[in-house]
PDB file of N, CA and C in Angstrom:
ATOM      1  N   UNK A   1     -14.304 -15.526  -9.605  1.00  0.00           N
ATOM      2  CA  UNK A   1     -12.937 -16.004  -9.591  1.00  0.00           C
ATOM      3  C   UNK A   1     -12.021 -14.938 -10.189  1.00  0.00           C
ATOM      4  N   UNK A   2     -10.517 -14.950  -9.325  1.00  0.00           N
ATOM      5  CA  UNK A   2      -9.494 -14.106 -10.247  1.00  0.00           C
ATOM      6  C   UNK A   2      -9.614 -14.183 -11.548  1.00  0.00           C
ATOM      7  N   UNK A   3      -8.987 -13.249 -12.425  1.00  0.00           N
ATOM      8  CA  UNK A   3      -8.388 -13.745 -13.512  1.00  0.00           C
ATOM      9  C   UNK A   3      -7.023 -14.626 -13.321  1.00  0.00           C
ATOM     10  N   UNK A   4      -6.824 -15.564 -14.778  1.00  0.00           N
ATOM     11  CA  UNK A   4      -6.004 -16.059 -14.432  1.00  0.00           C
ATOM     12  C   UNK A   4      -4.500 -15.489 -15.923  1.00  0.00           C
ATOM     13  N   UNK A   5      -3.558 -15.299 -15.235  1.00  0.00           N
ATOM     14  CA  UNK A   5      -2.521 -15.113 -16.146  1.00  0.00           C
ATOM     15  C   UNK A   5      -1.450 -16.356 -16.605  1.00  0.00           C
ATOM     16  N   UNK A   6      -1.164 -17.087 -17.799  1.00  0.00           N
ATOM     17  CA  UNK A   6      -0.215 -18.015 -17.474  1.00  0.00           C
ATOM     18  C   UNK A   6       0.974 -17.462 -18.272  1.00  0.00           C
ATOM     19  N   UNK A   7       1.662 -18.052 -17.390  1.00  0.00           N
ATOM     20  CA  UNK A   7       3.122 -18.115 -17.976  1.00  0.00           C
ATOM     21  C   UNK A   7       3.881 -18.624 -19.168  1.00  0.00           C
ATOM     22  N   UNK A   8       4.252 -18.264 -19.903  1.00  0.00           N
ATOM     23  CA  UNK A   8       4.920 -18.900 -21.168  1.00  0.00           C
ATOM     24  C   UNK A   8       5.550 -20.124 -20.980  1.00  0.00           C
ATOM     25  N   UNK A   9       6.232 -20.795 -19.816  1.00  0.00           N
ATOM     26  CA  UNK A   9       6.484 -22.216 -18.761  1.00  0.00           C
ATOM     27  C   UNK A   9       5.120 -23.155 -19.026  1.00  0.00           C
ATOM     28  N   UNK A  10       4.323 -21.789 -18.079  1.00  0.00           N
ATOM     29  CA  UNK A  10       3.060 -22.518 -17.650  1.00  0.00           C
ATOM     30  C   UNK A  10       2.422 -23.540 -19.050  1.00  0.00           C
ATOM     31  N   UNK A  11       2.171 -22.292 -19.954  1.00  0.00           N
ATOM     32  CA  UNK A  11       1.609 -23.014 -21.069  1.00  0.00           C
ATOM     33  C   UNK A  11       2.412 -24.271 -21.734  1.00  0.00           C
ATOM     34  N   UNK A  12       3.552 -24.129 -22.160  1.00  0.00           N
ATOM     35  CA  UNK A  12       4.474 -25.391 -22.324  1.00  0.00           C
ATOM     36  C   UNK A  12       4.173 -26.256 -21.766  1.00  0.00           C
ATOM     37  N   UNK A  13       4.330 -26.294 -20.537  1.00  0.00           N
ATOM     38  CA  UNK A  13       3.807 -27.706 -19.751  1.00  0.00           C
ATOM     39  C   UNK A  13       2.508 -28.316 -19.971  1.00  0.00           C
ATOM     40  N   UNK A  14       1.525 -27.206 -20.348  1.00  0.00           N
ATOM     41  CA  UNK A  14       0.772 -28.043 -20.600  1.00  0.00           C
ATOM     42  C   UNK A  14       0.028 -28.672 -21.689  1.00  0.00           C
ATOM     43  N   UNK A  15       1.273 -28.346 -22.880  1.00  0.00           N
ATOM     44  CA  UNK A  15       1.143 -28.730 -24.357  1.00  0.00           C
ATOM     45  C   UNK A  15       2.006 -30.633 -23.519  1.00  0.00           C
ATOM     46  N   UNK A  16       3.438 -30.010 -23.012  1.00  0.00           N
ATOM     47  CA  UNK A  16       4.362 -31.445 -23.318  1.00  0.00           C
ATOM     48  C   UNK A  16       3.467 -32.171 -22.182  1.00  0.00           C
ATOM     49  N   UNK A  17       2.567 -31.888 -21.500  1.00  0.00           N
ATOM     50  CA  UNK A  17       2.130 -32.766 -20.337  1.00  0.00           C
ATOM     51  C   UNK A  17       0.852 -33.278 -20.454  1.00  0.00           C
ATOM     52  N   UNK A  18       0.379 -32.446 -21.750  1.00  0.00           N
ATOM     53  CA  UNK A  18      -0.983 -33.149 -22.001  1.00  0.00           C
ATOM     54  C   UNK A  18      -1.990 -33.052 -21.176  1.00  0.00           C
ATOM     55  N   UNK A  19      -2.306 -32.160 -20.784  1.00  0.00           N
ATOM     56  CA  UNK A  19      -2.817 -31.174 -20.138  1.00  0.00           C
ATOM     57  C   UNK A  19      -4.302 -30.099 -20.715  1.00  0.00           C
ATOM     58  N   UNK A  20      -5.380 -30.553 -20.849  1.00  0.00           N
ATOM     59  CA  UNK A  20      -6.562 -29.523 -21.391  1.00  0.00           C
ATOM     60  C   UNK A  20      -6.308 -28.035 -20.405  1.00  0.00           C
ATOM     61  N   UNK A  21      -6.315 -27.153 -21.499  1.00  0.00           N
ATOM     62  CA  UNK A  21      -6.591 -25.500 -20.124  1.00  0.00           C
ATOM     63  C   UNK A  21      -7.690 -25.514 -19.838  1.00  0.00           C
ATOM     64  N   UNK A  22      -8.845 -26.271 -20.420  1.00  0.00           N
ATOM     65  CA  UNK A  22      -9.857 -26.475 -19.465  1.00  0.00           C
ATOM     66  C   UNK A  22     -10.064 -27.438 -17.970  1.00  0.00           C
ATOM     67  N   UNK A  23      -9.120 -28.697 -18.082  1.00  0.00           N
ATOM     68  CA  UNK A  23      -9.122 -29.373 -16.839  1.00  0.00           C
ATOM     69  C   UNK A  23      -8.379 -28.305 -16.117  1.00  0.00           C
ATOM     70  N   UNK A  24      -7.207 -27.978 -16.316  1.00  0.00           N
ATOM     71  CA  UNK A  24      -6.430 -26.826 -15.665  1.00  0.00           C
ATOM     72  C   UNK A  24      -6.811 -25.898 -14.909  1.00  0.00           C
ATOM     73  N   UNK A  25      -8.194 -25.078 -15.823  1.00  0.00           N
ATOM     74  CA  UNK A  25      -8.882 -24.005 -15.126  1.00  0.00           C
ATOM     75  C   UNK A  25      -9.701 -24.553 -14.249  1.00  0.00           C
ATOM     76  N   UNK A  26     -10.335 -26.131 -14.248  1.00  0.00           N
ATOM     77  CA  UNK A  26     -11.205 -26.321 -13.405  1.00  0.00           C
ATOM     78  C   UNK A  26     -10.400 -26.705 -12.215  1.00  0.00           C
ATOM     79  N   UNK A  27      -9.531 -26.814 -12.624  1.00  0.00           N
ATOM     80  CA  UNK A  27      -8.576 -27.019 -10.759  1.00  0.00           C
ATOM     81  C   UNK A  27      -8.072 -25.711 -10.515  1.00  0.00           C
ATOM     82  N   UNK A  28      -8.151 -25.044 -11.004  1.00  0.00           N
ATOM     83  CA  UNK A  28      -8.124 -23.683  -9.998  1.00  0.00           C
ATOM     84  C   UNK A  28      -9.369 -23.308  -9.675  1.00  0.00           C
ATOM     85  N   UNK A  29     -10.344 -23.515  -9.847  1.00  0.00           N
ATOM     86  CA  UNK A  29     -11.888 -22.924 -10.297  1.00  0.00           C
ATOM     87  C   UNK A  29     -12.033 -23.369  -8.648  1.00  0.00           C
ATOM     88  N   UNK A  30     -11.880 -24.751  -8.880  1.00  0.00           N
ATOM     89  CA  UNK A  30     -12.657 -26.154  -7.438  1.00  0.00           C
ATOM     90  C   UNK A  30     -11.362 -26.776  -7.448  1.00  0.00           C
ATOM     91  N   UNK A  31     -10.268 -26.274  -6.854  1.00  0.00           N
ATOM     92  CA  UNK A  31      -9.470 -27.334  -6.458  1.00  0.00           C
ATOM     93  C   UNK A  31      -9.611 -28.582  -5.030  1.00  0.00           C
ATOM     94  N   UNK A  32      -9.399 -29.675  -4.995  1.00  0.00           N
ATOM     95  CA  UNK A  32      -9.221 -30.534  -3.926  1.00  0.00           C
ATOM     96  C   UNK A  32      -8.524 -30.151  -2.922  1.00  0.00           C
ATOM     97  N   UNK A  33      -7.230 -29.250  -3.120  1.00  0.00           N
ATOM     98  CA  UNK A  33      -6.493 -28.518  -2.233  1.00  0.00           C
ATOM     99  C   UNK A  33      -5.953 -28.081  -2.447  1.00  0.00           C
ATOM    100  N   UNK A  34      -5.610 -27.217  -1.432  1.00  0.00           N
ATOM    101  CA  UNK A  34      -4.325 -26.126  -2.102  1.00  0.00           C
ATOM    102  C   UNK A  34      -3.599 -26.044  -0.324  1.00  0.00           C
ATOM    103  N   UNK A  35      -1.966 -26.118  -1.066  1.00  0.00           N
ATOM    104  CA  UNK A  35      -1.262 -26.601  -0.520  1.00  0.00           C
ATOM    105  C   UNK A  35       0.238 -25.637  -0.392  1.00  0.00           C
ATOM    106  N   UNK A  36       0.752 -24.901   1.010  1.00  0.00           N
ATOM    107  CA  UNK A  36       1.825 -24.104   0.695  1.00  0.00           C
ATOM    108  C   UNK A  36       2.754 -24.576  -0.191  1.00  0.00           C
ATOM    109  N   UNK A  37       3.551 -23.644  -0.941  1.00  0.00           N
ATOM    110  CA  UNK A  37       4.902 -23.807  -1.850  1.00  0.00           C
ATOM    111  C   UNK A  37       5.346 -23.302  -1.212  1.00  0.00           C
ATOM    112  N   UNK A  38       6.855 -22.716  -1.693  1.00  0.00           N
ATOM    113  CA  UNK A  38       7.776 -21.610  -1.513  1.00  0.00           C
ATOM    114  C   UNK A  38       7.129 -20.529  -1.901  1.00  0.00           C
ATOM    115  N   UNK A  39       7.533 -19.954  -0.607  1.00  0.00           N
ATOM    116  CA  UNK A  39       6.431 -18.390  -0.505  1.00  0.00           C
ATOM    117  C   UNK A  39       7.020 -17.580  -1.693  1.00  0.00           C
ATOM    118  N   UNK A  40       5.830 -17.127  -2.275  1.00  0.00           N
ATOM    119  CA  UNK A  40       4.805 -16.318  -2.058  1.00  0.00           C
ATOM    120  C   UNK A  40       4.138 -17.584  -2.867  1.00  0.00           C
ATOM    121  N   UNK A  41       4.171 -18.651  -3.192  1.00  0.00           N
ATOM    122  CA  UNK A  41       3.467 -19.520  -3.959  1.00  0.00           C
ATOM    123  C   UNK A  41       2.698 -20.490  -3.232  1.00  0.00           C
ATOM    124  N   UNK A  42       1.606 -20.761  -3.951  1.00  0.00           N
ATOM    125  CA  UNK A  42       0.675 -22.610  -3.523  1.00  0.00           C
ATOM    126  C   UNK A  42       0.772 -23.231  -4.482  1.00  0.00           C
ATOM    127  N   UNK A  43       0.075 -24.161  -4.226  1.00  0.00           N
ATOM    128  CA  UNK A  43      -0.332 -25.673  -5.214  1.00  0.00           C
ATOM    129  C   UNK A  43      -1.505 -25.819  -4.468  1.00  0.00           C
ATOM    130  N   UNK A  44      -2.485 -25.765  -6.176  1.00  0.00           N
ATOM    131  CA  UNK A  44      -3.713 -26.161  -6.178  1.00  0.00           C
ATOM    132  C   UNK A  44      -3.380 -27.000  -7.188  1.00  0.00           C
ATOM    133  N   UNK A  45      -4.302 -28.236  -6.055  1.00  0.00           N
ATOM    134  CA  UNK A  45      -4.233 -29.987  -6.240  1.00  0.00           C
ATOM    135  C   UNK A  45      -5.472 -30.274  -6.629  1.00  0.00           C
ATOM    136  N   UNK A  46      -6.155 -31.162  -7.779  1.00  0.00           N
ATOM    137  CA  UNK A  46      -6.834 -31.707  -8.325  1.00  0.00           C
ATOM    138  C   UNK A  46      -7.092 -32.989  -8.995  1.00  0.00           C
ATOM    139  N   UNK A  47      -7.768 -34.012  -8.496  1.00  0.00           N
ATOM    140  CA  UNK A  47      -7.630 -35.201  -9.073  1.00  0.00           C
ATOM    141  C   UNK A  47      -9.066 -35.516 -10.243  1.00  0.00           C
ATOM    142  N   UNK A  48      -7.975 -36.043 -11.864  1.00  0.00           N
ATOM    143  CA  UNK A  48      -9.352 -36.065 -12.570  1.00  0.00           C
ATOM    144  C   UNK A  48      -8.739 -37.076 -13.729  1.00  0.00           C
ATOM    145  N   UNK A  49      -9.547 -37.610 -13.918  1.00  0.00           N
ATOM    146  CA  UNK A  49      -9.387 -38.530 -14.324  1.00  0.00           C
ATOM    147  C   UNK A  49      -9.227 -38.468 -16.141  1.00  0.00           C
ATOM    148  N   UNK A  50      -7.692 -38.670 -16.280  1.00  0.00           N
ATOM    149  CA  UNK A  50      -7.155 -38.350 -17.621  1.00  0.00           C
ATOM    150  C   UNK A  50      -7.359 -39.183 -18.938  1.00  0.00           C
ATOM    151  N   UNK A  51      -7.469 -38.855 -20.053  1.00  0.00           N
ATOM    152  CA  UNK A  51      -8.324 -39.846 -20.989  1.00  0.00           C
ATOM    153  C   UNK A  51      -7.585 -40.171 -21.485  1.00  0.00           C
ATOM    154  N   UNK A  52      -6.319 -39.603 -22.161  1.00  0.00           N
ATOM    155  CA  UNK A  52      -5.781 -39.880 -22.656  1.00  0.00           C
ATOM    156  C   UNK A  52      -5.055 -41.301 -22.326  1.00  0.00           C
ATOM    157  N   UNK A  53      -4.649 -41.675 -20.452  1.00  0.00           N
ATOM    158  CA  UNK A  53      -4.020 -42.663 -19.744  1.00  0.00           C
ATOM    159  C   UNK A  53      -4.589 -43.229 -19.744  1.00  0.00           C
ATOM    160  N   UNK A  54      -6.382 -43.019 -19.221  1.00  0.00           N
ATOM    161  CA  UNK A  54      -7.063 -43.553 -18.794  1.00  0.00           C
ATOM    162  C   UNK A  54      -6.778 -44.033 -17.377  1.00  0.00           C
ATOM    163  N   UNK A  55      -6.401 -43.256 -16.518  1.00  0.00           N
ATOM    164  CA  UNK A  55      -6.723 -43.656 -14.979  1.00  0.00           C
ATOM    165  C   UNK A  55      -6.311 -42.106 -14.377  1.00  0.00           C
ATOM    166  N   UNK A  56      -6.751 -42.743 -13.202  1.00  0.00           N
ATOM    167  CA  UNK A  56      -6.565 -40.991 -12.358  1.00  0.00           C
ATOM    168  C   UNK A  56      -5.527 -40.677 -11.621  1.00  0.00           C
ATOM    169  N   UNK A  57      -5.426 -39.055 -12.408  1.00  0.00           N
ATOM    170  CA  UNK A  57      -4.057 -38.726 -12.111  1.00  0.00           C
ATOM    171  C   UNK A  57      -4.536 -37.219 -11.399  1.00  0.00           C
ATOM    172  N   UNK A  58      -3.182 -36.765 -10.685  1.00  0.00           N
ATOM    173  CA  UNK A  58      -3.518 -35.281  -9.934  1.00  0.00           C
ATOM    174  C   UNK A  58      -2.848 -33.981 -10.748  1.00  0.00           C
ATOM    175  N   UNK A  59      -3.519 -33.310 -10.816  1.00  0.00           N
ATOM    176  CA  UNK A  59      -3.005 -32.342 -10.996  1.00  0.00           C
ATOM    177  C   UNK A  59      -2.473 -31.431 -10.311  1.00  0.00           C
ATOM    178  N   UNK A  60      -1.264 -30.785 -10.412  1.00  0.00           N
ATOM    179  CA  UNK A  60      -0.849 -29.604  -9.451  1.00  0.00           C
ATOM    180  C   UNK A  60       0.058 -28.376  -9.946  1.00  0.00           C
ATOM    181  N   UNK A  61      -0.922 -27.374  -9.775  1.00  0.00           N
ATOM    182  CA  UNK A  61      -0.592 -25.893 -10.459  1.00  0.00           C
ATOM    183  C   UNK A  61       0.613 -25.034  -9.814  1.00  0.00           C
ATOM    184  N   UNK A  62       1.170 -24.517  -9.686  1.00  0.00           N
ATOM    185  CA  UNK A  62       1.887 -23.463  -8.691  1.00  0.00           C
ATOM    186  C   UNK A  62       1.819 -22.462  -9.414  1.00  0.00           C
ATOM    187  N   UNK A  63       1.286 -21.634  -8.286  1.00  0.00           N
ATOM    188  CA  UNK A  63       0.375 -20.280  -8.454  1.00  0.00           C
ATOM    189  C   UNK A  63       0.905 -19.345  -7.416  1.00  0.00           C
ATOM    190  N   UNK A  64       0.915 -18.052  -8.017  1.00  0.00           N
ATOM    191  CA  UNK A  64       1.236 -16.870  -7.179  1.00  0.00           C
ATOM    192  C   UNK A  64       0.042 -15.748  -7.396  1.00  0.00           C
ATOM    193  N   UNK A  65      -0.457 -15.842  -5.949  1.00  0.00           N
ATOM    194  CA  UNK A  65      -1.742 -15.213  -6.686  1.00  0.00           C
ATOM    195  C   UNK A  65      -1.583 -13.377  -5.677  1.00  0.00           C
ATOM    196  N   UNK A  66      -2.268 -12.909  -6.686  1.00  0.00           N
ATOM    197  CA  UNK A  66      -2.301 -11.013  -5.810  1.00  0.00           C
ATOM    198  C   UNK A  66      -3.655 -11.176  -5.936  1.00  0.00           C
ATOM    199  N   UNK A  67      -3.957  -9.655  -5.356  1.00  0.00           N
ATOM    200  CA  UNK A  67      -5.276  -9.465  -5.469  1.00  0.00           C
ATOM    201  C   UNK A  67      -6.163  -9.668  -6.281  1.00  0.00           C
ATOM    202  N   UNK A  68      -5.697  -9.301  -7.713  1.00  0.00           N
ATOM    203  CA  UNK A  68      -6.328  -9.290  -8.743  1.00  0.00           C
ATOM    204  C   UNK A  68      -6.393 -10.648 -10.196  1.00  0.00           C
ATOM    205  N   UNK A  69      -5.326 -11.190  -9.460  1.00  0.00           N
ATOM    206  CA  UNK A  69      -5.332 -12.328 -10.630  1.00  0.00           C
ATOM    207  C   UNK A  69      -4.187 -13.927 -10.146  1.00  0.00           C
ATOM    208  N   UNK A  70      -4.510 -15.015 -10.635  1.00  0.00           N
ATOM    209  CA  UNK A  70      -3.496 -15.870 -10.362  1.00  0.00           C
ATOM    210  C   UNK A  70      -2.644 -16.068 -11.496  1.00  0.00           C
ATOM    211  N   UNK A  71      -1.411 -16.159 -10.850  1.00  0.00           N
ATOM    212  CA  UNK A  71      -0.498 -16.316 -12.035  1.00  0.00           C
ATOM    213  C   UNK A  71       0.552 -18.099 -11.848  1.00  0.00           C
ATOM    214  N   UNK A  72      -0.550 -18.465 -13.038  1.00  0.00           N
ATOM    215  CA  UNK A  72       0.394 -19.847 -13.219  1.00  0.00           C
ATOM    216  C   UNK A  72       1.889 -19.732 -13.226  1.00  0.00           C
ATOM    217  N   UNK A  73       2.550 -20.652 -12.317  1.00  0.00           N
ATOM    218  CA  UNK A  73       3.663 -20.989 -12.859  1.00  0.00           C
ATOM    219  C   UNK A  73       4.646 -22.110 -13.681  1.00  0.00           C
ATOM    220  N   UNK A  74       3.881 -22.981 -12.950  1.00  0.00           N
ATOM    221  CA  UNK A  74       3.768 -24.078 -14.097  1.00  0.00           C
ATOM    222  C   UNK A  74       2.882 -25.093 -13.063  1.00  0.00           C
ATOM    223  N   UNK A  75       2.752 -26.445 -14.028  1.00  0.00           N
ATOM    224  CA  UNK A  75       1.702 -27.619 -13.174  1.00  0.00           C
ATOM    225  C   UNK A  75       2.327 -28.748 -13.826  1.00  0.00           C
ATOM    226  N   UNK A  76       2.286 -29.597 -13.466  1.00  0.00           N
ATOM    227  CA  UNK A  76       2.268 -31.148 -13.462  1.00  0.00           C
ATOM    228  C   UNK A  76       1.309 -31.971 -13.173  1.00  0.00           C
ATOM    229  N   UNK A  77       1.331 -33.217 -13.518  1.00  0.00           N
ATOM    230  CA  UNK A  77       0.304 -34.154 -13.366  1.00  0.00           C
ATOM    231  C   UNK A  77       1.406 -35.422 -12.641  1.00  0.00           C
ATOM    232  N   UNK A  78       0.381 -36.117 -11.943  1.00  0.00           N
ATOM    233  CA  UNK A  78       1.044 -37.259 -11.313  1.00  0.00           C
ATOM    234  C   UNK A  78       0.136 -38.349 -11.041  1.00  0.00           C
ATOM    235  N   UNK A  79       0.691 -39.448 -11.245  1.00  0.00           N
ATOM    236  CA  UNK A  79      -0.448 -40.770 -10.861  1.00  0.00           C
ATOM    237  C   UNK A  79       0.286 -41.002  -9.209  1.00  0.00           C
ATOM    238  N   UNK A  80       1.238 -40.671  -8.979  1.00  0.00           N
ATOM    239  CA  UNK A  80       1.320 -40.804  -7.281  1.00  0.00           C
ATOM    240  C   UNK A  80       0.536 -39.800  -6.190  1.00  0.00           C
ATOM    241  N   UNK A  81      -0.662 -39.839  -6.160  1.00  0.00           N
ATOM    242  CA  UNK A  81      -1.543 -39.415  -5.670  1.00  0.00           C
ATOM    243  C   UNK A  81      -1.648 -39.253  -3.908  1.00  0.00           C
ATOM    244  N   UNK A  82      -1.112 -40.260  -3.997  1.00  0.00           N
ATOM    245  CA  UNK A  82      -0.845 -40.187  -2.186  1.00  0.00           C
ATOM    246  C   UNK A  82       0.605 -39.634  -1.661  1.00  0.00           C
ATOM    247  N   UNK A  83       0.884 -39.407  -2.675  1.00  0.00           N
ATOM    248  CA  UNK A  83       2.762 -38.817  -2.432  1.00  0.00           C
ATOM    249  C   UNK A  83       2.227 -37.722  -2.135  1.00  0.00           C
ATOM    250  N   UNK A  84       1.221 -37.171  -2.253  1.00  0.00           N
ATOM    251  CA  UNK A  84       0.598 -35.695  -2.308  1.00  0.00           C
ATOM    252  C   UNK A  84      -0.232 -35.128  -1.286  1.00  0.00           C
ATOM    253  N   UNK A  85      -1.174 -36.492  -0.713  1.00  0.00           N
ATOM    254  CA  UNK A  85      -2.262 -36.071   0.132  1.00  0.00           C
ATOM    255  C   UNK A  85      -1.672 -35.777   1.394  1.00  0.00           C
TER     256      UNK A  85
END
């Protein structure tokens, strides 16, 4: 796998969003999908089931990736799951 670089955004979000950088990395690792953004960007989509809520929510990264590495831009989580698929 790339390396991954995050963003000073990136990381914020995922202090206020409650967010492990380990669930994080595993949805870039094995995402469920990945999905065009606004170019040059995707969204890699991941559904996992959050402890803190306790029910399952998706995750979704936006990433600009080069050759050598992906660079978070930020992610969110969402329990509207089908707003997505």
């Amino acid at each position: 796998m790339k390396s991954i670089l995050w963003t000073r955004h990136a990381l914020r979000e995922l202090s206020r969003r409650e967010v492990s950088r380990e669930e994080a990395e595993q949805a870039l690792a094995a995402p469920d999908r990945i999905v065009p953004g606004n170019s040059p960007r995707v969204i890699y989509q991941r559904r996992y089931r959050d402890a803190l809520l306790g029910e399952e929510m998706l995750l979704r990264l936006v990433v600009e990736e080069t050759e050598m590495e992906l660079v978070v831009v930020t992610l969110h989580k969402t329990s509207k799951i089908r707003k997505f698929d």
